[in-house]
Protein backbone atom coordinates (compact mmCIF):
# COMPACT_ATOMS: atom_id res chain seq x y z
CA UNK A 1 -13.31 -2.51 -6.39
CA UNK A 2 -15.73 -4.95 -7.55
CA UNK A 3 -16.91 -7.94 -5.26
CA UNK A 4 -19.02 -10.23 -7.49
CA UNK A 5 -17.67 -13.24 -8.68
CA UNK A 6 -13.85 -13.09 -9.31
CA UNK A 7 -13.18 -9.78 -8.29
CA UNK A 8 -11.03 -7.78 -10.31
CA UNK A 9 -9.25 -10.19 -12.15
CA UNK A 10 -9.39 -10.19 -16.12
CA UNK A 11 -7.39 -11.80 -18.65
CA UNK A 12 -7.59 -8.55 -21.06
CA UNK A 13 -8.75 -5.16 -21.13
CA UNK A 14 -11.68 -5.94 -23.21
CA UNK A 15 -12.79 -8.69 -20.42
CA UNK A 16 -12.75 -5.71 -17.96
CA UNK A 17 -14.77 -3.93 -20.20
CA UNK A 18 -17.20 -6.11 -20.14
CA UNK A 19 -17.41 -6.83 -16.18
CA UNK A 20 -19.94 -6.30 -13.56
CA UNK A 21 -20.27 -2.60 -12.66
CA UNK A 22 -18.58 -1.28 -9.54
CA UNK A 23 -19.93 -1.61 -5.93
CA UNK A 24 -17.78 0.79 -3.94
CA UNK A 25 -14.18 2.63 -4.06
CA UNK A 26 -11.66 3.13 -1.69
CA UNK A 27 -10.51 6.49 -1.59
CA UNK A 28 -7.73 7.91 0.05
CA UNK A 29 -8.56 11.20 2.78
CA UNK A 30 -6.64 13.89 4.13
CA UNK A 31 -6.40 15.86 7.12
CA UNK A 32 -2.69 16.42 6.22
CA UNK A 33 -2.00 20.05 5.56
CA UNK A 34 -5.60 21.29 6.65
CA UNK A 35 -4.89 22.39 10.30
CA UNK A 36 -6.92 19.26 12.06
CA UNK A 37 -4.56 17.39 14.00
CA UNK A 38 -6.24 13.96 13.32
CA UNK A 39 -4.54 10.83 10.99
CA UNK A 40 -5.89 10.78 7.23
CA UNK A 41 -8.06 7.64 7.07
CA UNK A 42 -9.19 5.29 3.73
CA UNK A 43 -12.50 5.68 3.22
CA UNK A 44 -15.29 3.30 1.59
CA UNK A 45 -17.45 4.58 -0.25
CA UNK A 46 -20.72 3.54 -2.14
CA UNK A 47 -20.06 3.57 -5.99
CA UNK A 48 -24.78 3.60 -5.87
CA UNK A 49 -25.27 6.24 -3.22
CA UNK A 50 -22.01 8.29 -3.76
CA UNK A 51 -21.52 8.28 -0.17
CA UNK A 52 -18.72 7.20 2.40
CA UNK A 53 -19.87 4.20 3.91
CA UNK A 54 -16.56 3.39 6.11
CA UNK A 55 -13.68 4.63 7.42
CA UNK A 56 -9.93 3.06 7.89
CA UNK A 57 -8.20 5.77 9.88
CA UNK A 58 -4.58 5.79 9.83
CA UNK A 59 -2.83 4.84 13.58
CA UNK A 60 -0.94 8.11 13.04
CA UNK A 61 -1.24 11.88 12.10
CA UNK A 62 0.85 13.64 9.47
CA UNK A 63 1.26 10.58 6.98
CA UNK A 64 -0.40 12.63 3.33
CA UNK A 65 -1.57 9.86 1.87
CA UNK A 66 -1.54 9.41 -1.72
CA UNK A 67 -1.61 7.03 -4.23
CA UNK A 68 -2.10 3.33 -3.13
CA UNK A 69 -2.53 0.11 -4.76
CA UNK A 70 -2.85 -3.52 -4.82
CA UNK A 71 -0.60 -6.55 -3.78
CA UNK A 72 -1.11 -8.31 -6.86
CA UNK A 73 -2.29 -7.61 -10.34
CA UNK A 74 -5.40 -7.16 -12.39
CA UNK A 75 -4.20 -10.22 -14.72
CA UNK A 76 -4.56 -13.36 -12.92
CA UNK A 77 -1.21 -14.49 -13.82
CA UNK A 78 0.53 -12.46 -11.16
CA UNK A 79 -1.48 -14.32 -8.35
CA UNK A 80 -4.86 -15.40 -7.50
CA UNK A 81 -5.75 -12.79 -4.87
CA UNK A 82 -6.19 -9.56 -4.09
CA UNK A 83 -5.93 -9.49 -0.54
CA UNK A 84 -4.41 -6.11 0.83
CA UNK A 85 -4.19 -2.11 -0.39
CA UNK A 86 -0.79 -0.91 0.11
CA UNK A 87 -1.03 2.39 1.41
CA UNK A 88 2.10 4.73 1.74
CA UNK A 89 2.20 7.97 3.35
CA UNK A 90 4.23 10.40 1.04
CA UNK A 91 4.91 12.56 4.01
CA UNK A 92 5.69 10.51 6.78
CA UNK A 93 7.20 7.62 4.78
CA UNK A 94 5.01 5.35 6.67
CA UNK A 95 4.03 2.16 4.11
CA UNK A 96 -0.10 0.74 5.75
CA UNK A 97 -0.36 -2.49 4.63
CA UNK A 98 -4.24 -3.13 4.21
CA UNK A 99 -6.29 -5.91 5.05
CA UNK A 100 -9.49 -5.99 2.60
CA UNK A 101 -9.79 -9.44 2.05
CA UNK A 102 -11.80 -10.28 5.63
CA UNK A 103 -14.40 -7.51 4.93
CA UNK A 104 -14.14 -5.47 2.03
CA UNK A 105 -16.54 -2.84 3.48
CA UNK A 106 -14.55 -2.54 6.61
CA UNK A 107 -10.54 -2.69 5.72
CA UNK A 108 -8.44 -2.92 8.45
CA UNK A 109 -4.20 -2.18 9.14
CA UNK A 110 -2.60 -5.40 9.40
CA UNK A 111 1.41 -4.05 9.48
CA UNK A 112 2.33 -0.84 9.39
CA UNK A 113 6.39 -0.49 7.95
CA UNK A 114 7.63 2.66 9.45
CA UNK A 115 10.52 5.00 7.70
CA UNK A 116 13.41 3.53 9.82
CA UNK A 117 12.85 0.42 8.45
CA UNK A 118 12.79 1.40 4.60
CA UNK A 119 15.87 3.79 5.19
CA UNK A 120 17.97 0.54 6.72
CA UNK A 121 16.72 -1.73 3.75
CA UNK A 122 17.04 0.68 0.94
CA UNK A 123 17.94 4.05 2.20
CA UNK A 124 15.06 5.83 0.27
CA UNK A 125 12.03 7.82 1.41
CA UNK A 126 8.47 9.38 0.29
CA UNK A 127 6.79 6.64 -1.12
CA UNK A 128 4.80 7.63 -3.89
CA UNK A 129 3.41 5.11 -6.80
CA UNK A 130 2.50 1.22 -6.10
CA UNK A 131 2.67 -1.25 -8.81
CA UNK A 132 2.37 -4.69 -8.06
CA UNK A 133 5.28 -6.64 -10.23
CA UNK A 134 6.14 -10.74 -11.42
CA UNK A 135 7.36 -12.47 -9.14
CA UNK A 136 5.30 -12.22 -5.83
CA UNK A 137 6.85 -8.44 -5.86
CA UNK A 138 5.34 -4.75 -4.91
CA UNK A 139 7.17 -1.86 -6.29
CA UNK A 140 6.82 1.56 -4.89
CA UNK A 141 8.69 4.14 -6.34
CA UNK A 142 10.83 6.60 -3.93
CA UNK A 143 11.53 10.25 -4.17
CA UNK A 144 13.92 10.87 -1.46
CA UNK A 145 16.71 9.77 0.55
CA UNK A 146 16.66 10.00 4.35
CA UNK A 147 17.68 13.55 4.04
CA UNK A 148 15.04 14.75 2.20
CA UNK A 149 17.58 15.15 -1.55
CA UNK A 150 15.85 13.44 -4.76
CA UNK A 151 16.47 9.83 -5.70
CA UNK A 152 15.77 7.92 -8.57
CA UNK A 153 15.20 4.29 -7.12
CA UNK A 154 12.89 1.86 -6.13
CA UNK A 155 11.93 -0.25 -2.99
CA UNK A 156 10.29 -3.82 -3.07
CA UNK A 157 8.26 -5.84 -0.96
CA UNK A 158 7.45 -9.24 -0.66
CA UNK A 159 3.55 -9.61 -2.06
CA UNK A 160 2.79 -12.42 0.79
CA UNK A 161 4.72 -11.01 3.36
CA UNK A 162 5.30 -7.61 3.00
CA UNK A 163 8.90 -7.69 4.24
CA UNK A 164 10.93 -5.15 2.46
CA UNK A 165 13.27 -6.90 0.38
CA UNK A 166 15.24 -4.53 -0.73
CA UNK A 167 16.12 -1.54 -4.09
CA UNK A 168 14.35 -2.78 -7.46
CA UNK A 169 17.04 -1.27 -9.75
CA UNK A 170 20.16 -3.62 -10.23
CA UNK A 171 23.13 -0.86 -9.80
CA UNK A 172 23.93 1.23 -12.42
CA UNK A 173 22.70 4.70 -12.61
CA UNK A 174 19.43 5.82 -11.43
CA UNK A 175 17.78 9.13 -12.67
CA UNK A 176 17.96 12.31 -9.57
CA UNK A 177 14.46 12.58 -9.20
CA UNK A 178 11.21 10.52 -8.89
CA UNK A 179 7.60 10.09 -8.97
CA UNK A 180 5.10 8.01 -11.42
CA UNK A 181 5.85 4.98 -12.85
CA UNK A 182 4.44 2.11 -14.96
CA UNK A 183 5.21 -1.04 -17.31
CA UNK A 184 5.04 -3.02 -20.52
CA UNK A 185 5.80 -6.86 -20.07
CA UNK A 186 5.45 -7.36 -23.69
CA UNK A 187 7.94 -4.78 -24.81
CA UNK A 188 10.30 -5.06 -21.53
CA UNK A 189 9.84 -1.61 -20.68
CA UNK A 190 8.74 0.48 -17.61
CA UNK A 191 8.90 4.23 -17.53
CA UNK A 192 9.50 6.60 -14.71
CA UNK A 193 8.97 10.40 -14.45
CA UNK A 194 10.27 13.14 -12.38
CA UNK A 195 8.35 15.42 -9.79
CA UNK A 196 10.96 17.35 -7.10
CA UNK A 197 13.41 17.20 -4.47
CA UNK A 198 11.47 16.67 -1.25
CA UNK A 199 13.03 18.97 0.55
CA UNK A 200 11.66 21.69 -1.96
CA UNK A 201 8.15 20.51 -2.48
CA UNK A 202 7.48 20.05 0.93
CA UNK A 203 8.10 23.73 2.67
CA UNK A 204 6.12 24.61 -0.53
CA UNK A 205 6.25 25.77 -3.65
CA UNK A 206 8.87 27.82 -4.95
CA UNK A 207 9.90 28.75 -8.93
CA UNK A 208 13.33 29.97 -7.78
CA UNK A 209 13.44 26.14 -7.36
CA UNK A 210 12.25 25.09 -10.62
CA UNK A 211 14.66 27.92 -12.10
CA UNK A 212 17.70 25.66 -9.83
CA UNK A 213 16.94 22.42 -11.69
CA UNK A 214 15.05 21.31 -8.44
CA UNK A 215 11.91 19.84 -10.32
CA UNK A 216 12.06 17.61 -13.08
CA UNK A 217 11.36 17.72 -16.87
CA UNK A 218 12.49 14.09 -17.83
CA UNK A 219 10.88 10.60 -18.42
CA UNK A 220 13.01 7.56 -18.19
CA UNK A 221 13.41 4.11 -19.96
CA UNK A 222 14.06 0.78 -18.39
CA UNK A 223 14.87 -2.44 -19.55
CA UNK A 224 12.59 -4.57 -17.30
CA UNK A 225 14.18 -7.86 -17.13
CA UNK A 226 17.70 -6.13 -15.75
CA UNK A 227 16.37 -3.87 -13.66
CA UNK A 228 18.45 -0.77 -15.60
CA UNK A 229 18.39 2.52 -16.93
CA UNK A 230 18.32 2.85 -20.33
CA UNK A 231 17.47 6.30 -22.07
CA UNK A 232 16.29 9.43 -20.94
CA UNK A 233 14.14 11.87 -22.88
CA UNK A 234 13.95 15.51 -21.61
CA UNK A 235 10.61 17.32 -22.69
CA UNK A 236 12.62 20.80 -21.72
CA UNK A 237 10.76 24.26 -20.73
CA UNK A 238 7.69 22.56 -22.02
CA UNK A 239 7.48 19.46 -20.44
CA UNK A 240 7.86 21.02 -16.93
CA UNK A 241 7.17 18.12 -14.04
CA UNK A 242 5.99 15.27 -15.78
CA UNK A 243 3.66 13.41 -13.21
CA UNK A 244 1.30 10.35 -13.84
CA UNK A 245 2.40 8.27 -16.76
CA UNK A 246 -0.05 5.74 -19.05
CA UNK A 247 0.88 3.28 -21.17
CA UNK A 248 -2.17 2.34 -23.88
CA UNK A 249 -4.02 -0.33 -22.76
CA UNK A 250 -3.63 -2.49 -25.47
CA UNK A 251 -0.82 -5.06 -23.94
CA UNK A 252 1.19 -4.70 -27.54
CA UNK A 253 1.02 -0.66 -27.47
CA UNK A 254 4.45 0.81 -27.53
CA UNK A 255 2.89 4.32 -26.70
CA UNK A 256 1.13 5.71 -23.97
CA UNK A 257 0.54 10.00 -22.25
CA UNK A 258 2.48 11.68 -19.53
CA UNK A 259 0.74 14.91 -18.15
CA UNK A 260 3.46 18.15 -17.49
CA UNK A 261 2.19 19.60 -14.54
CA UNK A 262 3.58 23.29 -14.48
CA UNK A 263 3.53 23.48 -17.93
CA UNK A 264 0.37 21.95 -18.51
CA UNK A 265 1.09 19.98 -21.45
CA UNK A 266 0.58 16.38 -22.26
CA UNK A 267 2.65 14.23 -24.40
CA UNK A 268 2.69 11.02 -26.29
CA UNK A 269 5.77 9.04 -25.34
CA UNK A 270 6.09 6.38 -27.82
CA UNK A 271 8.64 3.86 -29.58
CA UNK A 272 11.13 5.44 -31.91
CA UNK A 273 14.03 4.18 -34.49
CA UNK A 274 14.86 1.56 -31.29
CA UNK A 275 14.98 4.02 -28.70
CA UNK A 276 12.16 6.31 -27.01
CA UNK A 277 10.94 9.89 -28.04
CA UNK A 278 8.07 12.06 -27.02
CA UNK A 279 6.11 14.68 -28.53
CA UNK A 280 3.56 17.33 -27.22
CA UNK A 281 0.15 16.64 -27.93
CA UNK A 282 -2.17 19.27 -25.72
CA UNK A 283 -1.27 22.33 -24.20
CA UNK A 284 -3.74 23.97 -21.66
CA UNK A 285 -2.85 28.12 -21.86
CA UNK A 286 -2.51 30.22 -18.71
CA UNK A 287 -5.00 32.41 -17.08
CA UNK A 288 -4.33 35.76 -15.92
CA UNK A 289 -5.44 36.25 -12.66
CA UNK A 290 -5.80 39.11 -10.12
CA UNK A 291 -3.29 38.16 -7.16
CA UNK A 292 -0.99 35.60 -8.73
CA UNK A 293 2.19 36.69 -9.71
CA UNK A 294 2.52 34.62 -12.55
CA UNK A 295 -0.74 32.89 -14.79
CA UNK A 296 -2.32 30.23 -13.84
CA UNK A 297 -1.09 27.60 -15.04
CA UNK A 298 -4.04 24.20 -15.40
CA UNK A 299 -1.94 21.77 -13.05
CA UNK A 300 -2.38 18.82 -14.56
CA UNK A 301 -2.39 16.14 -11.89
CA UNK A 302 -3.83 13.27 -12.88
CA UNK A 303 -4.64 11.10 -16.43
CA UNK A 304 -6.49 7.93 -16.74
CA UNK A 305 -7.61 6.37 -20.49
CA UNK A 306 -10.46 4.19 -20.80
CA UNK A 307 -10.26 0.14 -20.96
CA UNK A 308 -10.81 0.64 -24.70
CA UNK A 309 -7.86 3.62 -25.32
CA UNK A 310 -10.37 5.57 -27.24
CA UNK A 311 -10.41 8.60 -24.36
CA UNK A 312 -8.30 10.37 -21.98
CA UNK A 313 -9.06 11.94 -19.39
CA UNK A 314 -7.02 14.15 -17.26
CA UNK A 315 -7.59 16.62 -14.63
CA UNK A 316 -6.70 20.51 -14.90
CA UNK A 317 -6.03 21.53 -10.68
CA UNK A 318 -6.08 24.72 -10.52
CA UNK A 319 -8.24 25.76 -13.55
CA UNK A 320 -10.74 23.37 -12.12
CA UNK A 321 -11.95 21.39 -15.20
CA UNK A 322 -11.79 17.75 -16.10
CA UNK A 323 -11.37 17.10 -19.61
CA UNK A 324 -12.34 14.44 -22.06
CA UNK A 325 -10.12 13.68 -25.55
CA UNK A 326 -10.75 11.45 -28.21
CA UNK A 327 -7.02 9.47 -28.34
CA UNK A 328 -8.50 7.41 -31.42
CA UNK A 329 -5.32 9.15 -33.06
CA UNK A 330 -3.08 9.20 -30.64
CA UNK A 331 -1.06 11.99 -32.31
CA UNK A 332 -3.93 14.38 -32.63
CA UNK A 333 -6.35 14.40 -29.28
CA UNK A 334 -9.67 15.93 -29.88
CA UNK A 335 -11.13 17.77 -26.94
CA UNK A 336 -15.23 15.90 -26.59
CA UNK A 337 -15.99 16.78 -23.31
CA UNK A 338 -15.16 18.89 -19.80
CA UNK A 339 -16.73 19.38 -16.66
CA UNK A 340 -15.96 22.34 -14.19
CA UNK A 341 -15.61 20.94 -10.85
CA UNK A 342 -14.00 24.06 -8.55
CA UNK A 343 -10.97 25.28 -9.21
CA UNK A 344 -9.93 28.91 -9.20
CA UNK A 345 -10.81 30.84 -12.02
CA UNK A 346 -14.64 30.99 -10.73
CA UNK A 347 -16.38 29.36 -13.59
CA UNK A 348 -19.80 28.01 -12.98
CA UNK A 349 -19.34 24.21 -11.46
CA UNK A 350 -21.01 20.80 -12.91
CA UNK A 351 -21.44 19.65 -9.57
CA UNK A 352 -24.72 20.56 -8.77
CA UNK A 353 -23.47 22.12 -5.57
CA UNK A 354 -20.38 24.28 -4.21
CA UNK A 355 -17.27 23.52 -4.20
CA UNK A 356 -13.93 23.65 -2.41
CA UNK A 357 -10.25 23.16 -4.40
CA UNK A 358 -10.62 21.49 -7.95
CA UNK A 359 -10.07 18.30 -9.63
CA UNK A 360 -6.87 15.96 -8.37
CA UNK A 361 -7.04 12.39 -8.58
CA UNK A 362 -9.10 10.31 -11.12
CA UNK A 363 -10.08 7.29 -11.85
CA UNK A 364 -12.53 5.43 -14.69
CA UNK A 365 -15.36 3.04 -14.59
CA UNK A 366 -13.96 -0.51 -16.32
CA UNK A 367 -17.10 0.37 -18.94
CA UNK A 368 -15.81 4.05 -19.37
């Protein structure tokens, strides 16, 4: 987040560009699924000093957070403030509601919506991506029901409020499973993607399941404006558990990346005779490894491009590096750049010091 002047508001991507430089991130923390018994916490650190300079801790334990994001958009035309993170917890189905307008440097929990709630309002669960939408609207997509079975739906809160008004989708049918999502105003388009059935993915991972059509391999199509399902596209055995999807910046771009996670493949989803197609542009090869059963796959986990769409960037897990492609082409990505940051496969790190697990979440400097 940037605090000088108007923070964080810019009429295009090339005004972001251009903007002031960074002054600290908020970054979410876990103690979920290490073995300390304390709540994950949002913490503040100093984009200068690289260091954590605050911390929001969460009033509970066992939440996972995950992705977060803002109660109104970049573009000023969806509001003129950007008051409060909204912070789910994929786990616990908990949705923090994130006062950072007072002090920045020091956000505090105004509301916390608890799981009962969103099940009597919408009957969905696990929380997962946060888009701020027209209308004085926040959109989270929702992987589960209240039983822990994969959903395809929505939920939406009020942007001034926070009351949860209710499912986004208007009827119709809705795709089995969940996870990423993102929009187009200009072409009236937003596209999902699929991750797994809760109730798999969270006693851990398991291929039988992937084998029992348990985990995704499909992006979906929206019409906007009505709220409905339109096309699906199924990227198959090679396009297993499409995660984090980006549209071009470029607000007339009818193309954009989704990153297969188990497959470790990224695509180009893009406009086609009317409809929607995608093809495979990168494919990140196994490792053998002593111990696995299987090779290691990358994990891709996370993509971001620059303001500018020339690079993408996206984030191999497991294998530990974080790679750099030259999208001037969109169709033919040219590998410029990669850092090793952990991972398994016990290459020498960029880091400049040890360490622990690999590369997950990612995000760019507005000047790239």
């Amino acid at each position: 987040m940037n605090t000088r002047s108007a923070p964080s508001f810019y009429a295009s991507p090339q005004e972001a560009l251009e903007g002031p430089p960074e002054e600290f991130l908020y970054l979410a923390c876990l103690h979920e699924g290490t073995g300390v018994e304390s709540p994950d916490f949002l913490a503040v650190i100093d984009a200068d000093e690289g260091r954590i300079v605050h911390e929001t801790p969460m009033p509970n334990a066992g939440d996972e957070l995950h992705h977060f994001g803002w109660n109104r958009c970049s573009s000023a035309c969806h509001g003129p403030d950007r008051s409060h993170l909204i912070v789910p917890g994929f786990r616990s189905s908990r949705i923090h509601i994130v006062n950072v307008a007072d002090d920045p440097r020091r956000p505090r929990i105004e509301k916390v919506i608890e799981p009962e709630e969103l099940v009597a309002k919408t009957g969905y669960t696990r929380p997962h991506t946060v888009h701020c939408m027209p209308g004085d609207n926040v959109v989270i997509s929702m992987l589960g029901d209240a039983d822990g079975n994969g959903v395809g739906g929505f939920a939406v809160l009020d942007a001034k409020t926070f009351e949860v008004k209710g499912r986004w989708e208007n009827g119709g049918d809705t795709p089995p499973l969940n996870y990423d999502f993102w929009y187009q105003p200009r072409k009236n388009v937003l596209i999902s993607s699929e991750f797994g059935e809760p109730r798999s993915y969270e006693k851990g991972f398991d291929l039988d399941d992937v084998t029992a059509g348990r985990y995704g391999s499909r992006l979906h199509f929206w019409n906007l404006a009505e709220r409905r399902l339109e096309q699906t596209v199924d990227l198959g055995e090679s396009g297993l558990i499409p995660l984090e999807v980006r549209w071009l910046h470029d607000p007339d771009a009818e193309e954009g990346f989704v990153g297969a996670a188990l497959s470790s493949t990224m695509w180009r989803f893009r406009r086609d005779n009317g409809g929607w197609g995608a093809d495979q542009v990168i494919a990140v090869e196994s490792v053998e490894l002593e111990g696995w059963p299987f090779p290691v796959p990358g994990l891709i986990t996370d993509l971001v491009l620059s303001m500018d769409d020339r690079f993408l960037y996206f984030s191999n897990w497991l294998h530990g590096d974080l790679r750099q492609y030259d999208v001037s082409d969109p169709t033919s990505p040219k590998l410029t750049g990669r850092l090793w940051l952990g991972g398994l496969l016990g290459n020498p790190n960029d880091a400049g010091r040890e360490l622990n697990g690999g590369p997950q979440m990612l995000q760019l400097s507005f000047d790239g």
